[in-house]
N, C-alpha and C. Protein backbone atom coordinates (compact mmCIF):
# COMPACT_ATOMS: atom_id res chain seq x y z
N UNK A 1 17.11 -12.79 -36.89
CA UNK A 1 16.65 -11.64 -36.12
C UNK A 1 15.27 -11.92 -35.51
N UNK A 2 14.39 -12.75 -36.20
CA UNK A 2 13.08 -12.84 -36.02
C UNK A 2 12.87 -13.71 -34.53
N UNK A 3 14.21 -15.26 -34.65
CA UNK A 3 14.20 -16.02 -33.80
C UNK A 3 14.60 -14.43 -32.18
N UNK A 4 15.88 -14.10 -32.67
CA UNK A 4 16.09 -13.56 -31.63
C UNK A 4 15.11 -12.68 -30.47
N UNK A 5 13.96 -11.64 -31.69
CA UNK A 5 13.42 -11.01 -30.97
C UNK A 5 11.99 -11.70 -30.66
N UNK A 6 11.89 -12.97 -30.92
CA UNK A 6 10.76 -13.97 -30.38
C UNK A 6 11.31 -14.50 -29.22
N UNK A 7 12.74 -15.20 -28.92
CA UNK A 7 13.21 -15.66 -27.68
C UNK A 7 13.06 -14.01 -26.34
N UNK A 8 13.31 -12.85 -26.72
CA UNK A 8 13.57 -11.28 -25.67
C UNK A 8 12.01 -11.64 -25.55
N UNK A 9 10.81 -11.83 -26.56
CA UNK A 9 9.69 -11.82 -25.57
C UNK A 9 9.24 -12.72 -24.97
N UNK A 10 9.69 -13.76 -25.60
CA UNK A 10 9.16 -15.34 -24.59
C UNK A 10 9.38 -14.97 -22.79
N UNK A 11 11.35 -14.91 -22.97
CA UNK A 11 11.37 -14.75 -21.42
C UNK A 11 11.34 -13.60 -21.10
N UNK A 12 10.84 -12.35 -21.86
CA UNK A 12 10.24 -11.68 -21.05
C UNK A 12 9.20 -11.77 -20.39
N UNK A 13 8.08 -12.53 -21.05
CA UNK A 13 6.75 -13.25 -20.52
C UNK A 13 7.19 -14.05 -19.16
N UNK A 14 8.20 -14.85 -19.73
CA UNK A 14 8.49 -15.85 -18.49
C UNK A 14 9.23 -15.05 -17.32
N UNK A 15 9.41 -14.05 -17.15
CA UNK A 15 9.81 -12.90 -15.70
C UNK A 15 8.29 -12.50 -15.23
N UNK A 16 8.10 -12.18 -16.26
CA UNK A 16 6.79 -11.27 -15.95
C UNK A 16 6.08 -12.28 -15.33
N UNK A 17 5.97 -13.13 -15.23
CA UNK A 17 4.52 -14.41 -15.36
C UNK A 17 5.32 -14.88 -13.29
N UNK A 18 6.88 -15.17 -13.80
CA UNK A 18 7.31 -15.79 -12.29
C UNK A 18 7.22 -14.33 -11.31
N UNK A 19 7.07 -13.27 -11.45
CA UNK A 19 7.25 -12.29 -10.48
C UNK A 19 5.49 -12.36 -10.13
N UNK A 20 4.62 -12.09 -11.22
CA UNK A 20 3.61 -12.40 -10.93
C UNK A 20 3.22 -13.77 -9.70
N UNK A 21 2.99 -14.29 -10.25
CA UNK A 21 2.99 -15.67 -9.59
C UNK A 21 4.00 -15.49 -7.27
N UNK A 22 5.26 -15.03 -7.43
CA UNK A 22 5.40 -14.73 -6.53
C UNK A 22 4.82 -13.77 -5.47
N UNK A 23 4.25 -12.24 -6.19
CA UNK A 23 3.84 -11.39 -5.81
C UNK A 23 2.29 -12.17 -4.90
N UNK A 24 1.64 -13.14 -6.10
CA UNK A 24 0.26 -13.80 -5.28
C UNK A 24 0.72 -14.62 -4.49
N UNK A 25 2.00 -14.99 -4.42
CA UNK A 25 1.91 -16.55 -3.39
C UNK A 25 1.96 -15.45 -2.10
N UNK A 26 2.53 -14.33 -2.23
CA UNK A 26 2.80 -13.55 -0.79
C UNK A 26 1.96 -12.35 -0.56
N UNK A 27 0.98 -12.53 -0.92
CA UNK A 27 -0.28 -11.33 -0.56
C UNK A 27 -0.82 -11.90 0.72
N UNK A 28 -0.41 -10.52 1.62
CA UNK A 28 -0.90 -10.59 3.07
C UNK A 28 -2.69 -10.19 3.51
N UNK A 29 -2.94 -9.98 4.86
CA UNK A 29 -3.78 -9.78 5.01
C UNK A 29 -5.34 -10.74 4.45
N UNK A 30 -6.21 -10.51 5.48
CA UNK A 30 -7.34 -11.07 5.38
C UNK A 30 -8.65 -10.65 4.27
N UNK A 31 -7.83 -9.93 3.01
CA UNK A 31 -8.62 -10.15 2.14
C UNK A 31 -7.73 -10.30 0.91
N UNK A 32 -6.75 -11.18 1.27
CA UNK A 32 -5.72 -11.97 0.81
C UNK A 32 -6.29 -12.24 -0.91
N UNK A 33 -7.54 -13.04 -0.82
CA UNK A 33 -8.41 -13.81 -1.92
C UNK A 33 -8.64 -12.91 -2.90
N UNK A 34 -9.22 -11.52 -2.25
CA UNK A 34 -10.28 -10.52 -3.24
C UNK A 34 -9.03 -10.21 -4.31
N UNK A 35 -8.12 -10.61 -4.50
CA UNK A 35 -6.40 -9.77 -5.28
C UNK A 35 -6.39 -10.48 -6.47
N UNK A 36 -6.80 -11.85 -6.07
CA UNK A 36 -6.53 -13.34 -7.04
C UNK A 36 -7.16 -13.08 -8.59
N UNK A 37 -6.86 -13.74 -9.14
CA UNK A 37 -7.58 -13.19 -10.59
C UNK A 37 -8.84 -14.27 -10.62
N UNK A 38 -9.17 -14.68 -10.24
CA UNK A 38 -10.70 -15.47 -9.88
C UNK A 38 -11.38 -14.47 -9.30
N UNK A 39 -11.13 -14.14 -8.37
CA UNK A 39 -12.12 -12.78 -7.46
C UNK A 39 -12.61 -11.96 -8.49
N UNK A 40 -14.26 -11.63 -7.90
CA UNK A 40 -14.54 -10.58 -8.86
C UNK A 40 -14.76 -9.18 -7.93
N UNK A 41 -14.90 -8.20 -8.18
CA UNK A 41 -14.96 -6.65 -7.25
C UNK A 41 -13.82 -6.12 -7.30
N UNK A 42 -13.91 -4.98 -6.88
CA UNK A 42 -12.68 -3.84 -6.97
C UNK A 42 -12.10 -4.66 -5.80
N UNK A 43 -10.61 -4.40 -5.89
CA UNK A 43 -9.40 -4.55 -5.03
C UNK A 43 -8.15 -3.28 -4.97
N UNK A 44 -7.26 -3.11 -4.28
CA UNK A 44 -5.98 -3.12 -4.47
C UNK A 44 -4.88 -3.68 -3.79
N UNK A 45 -3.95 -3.62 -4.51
CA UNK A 45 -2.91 -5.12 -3.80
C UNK A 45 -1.46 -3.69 -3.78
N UNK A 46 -1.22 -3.29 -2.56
CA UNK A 46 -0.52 -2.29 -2.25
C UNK A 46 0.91 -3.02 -1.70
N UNK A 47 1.91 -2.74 -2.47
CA UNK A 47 3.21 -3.45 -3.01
C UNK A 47 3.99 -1.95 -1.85
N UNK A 48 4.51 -2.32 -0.28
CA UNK A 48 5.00 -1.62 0.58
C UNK A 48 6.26 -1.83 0.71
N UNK A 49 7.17 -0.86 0.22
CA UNK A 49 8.61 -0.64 0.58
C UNK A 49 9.66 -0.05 0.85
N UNK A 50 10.66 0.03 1.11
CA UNK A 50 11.79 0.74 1.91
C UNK A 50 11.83 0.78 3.08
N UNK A 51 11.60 -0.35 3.65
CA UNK A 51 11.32 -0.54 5.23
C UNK A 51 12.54 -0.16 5.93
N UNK A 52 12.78 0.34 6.96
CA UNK A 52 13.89 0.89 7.63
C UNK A 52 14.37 -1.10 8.62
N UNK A 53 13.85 -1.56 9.02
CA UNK A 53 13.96 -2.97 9.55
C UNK A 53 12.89 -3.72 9.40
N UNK A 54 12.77 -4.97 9.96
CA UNK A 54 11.91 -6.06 10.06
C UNK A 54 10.68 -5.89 11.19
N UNK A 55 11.16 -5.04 11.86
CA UNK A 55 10.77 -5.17 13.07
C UNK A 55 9.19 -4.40 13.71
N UNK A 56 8.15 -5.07 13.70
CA UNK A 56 6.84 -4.05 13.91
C UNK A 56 5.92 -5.06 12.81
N UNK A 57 5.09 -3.79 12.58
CA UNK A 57 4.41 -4.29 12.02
C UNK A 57 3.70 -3.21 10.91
N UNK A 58 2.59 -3.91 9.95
CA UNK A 58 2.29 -2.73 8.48
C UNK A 58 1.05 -2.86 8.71
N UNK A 59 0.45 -1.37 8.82
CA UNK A 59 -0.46 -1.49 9.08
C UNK A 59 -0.90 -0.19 7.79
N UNK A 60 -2.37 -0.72 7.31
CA UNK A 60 -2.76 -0.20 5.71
C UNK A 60 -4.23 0.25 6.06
N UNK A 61 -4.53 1.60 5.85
CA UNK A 61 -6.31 1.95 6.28
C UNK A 61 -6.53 2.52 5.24
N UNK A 62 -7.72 2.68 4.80
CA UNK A 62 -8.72 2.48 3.42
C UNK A 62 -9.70 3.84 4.04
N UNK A 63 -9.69 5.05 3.47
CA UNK A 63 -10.44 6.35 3.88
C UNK A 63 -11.14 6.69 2.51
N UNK A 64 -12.43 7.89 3.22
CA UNK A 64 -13.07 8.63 1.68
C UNK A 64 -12.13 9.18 1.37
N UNK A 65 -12.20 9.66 0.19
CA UNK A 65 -10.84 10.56 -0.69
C UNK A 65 -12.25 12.08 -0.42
N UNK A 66 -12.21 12.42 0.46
CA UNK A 66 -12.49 13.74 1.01
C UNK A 66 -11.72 14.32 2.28
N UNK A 67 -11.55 15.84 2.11
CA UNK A 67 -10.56 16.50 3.04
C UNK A 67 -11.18 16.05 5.06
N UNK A 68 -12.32 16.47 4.74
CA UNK A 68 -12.63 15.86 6.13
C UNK A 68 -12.67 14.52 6.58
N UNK A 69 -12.60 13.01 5.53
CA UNK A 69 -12.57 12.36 6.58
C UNK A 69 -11.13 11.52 6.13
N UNK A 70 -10.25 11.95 5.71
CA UNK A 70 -8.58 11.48 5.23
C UNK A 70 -8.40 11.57 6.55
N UNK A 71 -7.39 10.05 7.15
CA UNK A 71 -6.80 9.94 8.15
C UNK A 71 -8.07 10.36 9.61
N UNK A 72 -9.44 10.77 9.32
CA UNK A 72 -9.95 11.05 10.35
C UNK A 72 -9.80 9.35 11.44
N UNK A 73 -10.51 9.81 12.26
CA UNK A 73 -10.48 8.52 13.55
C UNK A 73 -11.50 7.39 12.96
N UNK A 74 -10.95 6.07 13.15
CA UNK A 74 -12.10 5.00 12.95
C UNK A 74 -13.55 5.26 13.35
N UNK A 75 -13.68 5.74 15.05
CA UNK A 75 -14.84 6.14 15.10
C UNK A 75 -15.80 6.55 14.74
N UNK A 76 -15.10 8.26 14.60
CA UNK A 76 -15.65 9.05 13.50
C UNK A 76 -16.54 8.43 12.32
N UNK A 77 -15.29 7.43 11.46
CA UNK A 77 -15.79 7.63 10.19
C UNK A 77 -16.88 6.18 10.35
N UNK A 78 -16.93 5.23 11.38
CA UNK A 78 -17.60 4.13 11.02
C UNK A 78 -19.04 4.67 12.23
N UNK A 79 -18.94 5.68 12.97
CA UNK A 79 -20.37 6.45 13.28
C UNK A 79 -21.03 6.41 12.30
N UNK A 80 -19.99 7.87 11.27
CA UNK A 80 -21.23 8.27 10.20
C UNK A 80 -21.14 7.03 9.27
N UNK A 81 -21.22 5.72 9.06
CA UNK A 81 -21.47 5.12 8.44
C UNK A 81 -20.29 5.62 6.84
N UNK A 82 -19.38 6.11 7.36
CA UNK A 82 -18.37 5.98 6.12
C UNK A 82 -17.58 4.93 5.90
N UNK A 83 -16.67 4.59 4.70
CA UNK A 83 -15.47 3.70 4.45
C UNK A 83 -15.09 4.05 5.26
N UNK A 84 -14.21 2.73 5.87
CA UNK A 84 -12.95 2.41 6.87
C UNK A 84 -12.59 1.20 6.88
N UNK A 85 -11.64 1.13 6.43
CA UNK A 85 -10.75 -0.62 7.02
C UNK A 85 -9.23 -0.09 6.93
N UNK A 86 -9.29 -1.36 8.38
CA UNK A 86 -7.76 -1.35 8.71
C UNK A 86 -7.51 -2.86 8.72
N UNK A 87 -6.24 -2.94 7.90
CA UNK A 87 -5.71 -4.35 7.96
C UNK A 87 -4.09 -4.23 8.50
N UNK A 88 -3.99 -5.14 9.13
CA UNK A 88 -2.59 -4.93 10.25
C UNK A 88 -2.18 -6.66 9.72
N UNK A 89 -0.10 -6.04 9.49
CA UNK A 89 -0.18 -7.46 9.39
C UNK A 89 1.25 -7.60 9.90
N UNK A 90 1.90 -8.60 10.10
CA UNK A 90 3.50 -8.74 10.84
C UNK A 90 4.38 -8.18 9.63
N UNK A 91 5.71 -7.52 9.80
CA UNK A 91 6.28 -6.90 8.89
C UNK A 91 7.39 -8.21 8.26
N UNK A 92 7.03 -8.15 6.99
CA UNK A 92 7.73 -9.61 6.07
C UNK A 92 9.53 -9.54 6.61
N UNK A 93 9.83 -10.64 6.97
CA UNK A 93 10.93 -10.57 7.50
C UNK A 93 11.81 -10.35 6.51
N UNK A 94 11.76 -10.42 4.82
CA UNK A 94 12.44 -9.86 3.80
C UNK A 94 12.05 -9.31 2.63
N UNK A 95 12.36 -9.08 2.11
CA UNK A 95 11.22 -7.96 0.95
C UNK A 95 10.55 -7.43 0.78
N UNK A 96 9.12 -7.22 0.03
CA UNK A 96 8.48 -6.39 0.09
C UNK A 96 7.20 -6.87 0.77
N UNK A 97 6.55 -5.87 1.14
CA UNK A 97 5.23 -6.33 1.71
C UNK A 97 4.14 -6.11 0.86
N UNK A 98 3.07 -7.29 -0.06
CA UNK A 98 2.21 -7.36 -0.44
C UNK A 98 1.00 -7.15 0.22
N UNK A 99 0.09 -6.48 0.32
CA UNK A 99 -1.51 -6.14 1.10
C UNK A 99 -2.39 -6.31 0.45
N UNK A 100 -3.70 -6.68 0.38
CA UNK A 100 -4.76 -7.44 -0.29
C UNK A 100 -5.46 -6.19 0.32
N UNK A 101 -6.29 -5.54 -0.24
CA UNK A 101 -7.47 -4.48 0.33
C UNK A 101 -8.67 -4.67 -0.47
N UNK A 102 -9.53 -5.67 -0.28
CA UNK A 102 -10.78 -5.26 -1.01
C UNK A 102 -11.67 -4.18 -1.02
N UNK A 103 -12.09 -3.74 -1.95
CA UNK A 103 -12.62 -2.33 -1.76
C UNK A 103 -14.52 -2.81 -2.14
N UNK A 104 -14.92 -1.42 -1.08
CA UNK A 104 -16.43 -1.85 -1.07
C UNK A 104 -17.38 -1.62 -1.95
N UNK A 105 -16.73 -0.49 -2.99
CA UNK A 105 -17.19 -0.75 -4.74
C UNK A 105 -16.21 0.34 -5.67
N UNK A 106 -16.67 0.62 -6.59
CA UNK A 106 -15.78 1.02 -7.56
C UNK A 106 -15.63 2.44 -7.30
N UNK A 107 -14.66 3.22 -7.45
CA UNK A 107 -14.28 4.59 -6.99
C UNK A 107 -13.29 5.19 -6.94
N UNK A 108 -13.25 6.11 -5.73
CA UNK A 108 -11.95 6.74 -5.53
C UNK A 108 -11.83 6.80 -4.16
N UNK A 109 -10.62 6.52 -2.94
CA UNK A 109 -10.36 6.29 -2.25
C UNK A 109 -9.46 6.97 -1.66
N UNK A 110 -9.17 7.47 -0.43
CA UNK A 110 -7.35 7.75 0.06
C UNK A 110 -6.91 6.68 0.69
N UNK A 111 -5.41 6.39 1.02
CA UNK A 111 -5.04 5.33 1.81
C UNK A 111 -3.94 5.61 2.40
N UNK A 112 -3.27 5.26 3.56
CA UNK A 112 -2.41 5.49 4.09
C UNK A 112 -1.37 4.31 4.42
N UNK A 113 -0.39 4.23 4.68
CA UNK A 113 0.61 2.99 5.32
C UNK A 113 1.18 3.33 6.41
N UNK A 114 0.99 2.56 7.51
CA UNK A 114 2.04 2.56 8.23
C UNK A 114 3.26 1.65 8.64
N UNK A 115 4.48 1.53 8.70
CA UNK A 115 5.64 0.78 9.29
C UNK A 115 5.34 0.90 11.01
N UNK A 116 4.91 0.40 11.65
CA UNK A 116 4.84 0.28 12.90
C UNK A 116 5.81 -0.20 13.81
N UNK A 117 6.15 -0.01 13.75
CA UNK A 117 8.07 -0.39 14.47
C UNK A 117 8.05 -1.05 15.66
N UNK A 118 7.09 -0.87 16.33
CA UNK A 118 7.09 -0.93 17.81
C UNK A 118 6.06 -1.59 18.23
N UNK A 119 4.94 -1.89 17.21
CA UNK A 119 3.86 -2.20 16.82
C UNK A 119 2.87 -1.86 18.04
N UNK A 120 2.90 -0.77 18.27
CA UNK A 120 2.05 -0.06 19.25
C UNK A 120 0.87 0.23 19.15
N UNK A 121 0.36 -0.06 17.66
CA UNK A 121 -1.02 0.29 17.07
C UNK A 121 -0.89 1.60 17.02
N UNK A 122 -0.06 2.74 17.63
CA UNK A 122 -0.02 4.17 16.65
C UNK A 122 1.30 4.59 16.58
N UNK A 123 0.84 5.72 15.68
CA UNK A 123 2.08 6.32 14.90
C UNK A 123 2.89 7.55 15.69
N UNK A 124 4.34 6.83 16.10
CA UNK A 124 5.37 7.15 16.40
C UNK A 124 6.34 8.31 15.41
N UNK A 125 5.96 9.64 15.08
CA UNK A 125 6.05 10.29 13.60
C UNK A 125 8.10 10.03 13.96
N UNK A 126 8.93 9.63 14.73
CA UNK A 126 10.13 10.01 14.73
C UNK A 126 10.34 8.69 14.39
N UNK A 127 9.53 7.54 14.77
CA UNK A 127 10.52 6.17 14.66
C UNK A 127 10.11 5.59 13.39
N UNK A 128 8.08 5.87 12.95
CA UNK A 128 7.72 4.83 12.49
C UNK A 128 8.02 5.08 11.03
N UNK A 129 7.39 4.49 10.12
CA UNK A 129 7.55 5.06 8.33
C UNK A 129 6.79 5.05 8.23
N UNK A 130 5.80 5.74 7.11
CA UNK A 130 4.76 5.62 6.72
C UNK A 130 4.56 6.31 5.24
N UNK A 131 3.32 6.14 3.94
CA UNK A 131 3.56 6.35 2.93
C UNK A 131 2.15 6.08 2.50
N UNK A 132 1.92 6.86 1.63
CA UNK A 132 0.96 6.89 0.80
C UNK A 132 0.79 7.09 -0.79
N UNK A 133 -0.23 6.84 -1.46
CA UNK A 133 -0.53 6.80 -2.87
C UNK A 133 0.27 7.96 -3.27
N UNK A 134 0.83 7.82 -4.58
CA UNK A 134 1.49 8.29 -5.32
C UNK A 134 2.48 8.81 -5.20
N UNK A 135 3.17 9.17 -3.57
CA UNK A 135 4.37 8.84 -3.28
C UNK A 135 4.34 10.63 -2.83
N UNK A 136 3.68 11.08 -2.31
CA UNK A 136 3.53 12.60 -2.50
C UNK A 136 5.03 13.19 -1.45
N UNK A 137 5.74 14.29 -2.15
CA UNK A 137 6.69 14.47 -1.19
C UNK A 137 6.44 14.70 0.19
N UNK A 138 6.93 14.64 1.53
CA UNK A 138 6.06 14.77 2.79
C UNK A 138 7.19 15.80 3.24
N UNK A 139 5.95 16.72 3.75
CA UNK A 139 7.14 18.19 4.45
C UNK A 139 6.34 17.93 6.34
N UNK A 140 6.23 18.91 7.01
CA UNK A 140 5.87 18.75 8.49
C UNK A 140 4.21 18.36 8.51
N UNK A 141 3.83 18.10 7.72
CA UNK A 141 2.59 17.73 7.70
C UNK A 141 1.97 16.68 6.78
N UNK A 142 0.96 16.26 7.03
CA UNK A 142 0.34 15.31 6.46
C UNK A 142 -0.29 15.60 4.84
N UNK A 143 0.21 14.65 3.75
CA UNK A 143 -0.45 15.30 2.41
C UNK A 143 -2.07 15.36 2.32
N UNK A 144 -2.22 16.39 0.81
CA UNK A 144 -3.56 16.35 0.90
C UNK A 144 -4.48 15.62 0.20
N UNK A 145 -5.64 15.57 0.97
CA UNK A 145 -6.23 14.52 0.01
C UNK A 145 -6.40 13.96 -1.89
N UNK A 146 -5.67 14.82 -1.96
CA UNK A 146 -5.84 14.72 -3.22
C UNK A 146 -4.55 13.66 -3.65
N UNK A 147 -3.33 13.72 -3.10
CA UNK A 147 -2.16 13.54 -3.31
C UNK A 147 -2.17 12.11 -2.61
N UNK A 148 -3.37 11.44 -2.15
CA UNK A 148 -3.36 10.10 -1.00
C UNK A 148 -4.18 9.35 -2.05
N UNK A 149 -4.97 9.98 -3.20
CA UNK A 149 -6.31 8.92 -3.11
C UNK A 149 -6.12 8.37 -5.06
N UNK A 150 -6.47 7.70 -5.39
CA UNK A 150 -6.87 6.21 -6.13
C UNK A 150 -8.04 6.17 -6.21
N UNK A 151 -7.90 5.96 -7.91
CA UNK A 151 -9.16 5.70 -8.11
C UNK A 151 -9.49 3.80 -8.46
N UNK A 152 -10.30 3.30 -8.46
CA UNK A 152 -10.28 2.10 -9.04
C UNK A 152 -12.12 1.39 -9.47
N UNK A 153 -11.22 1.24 -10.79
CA UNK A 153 -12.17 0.62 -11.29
C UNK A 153 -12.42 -0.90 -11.88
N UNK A 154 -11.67 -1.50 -11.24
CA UNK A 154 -11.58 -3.11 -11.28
C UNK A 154 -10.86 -3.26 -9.93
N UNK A 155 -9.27 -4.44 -10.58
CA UNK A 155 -8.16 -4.75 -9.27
C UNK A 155 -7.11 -3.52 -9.99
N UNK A 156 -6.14 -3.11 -8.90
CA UNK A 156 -5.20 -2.31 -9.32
C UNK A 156 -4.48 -2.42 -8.33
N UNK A 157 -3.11 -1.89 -8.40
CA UNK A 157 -1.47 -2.60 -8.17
C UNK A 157 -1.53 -1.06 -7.27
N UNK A 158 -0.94 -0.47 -6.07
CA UNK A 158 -0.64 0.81 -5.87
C UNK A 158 1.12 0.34 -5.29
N UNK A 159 2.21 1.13 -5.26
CA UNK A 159 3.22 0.90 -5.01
C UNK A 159 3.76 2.40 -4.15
N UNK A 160 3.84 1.93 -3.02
CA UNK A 160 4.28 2.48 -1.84
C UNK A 160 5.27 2.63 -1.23
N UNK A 161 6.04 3.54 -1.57
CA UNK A 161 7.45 3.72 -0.44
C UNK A 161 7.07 4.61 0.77
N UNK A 162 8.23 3.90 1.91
CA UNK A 162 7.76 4.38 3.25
C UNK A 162 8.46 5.69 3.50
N UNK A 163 8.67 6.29 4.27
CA UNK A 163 9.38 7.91 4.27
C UNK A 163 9.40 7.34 6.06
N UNK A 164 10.28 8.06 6.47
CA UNK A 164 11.09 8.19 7.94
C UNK A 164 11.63 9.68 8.01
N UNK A 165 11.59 9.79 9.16
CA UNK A 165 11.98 11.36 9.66
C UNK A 165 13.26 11.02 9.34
N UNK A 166 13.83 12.21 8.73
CA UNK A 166 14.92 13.17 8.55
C UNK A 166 15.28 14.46 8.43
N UNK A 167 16.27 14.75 9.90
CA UNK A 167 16.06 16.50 10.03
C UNK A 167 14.54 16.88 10.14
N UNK A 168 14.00 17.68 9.32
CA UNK A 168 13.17 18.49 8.81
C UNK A 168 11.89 18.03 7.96
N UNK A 169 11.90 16.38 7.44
CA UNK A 169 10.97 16.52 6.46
C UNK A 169 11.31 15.64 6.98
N UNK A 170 10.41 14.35 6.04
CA UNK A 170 10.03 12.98 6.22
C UNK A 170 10.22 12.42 4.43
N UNK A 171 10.96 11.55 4.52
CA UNK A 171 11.84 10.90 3.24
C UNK A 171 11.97 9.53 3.21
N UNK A 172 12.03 9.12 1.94
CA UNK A 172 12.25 7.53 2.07
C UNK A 172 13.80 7.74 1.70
N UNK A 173 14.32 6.19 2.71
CA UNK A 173 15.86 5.88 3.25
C UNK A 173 16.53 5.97 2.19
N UNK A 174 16.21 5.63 0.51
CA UNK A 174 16.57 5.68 -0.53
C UNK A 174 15.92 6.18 -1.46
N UNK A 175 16.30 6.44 -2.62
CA UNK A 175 15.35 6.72 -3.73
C UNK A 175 15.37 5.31 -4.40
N UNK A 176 14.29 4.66 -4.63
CA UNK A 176 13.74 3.74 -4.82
C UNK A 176 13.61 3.47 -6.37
């Protein structure tokens, strides 16, 4: 019994360790590095899925976790000298999309995703997908800040499904 339940954790280690290992060989975006377990500073490595096709592109922006400046305009928020980054990257021609976001110190954050379909640089609310932290249900409007934002206090994993118009509300293609 002892052998047996020493072999269930070995290769459980050994899944855990090769998914790992895959997840870093395919972390996108230009702060690709800050994710790595060498890097030191807050990160998050935002794991994007249920893509409706291949086609477009993912684009991931980094906001204060306050009601006024969630989703406000780049402008806006890099006037007043607030957080903002946008990292845009080609949509993985299979699986999931890994994102590297270094963050500019330890905190709490909102974030948004977009599936860019058309890769138009904006959001198409009928064609494109889009999704945010903690997966908040989406009715005709945009969630609230509270329901977008992350806190982090090292590196941390966020996992993102995309939602697409249907009828009346906005849903991901599956339950995931």
């Amino acid at each position: 019994m002892r052998i047996l339940i020493s072999s269930v954790f070995f290769f459980g280690l050994l899944c855990l360790g090769s998914q790992t290992s895959r997840a870093a060989a395919d972390v996108l975006g230009p702060d690709a590095e800050a994710c790595s377990h060498t890097a030191s500073g807050p990160s998050v490595l935002v794991r994007v899925h249920g893509f409706k096709d291949r086609s477009g592109n993912v684009r991931v922006e980094l906001y204060p976790a306050t009601p006024d400046d969630f989703l406000a305009s780049r402008t806006k928020l890099t006037e007043e000298g607030k957080v903002f980054k946008r990292i845009d990257v080609p949509t993985p021609a299979d699986d999931d999309a890994h994102i590297c976001v270094e963050l500019p110190d330890f905190g709490s954050y909102a974030l948004s995703v977009l599936h860019d379909r058309n890769a138009s640089g904006k959001l198409d609310p009928f064609s494109d997908g889009f999704g945010f932290p903690n997966n908040p249900k989406l009715g005709m409007s945009k969630p609230d800040v509270e329901e977008a934002t992350f806190t982090a206090f090292g590196k941390i994993n966020l996992d993102i499904v995309l939602n697409y118009w249907s009828g009346f509300s906005a849903k991901p293609l599956n339950n995931p």
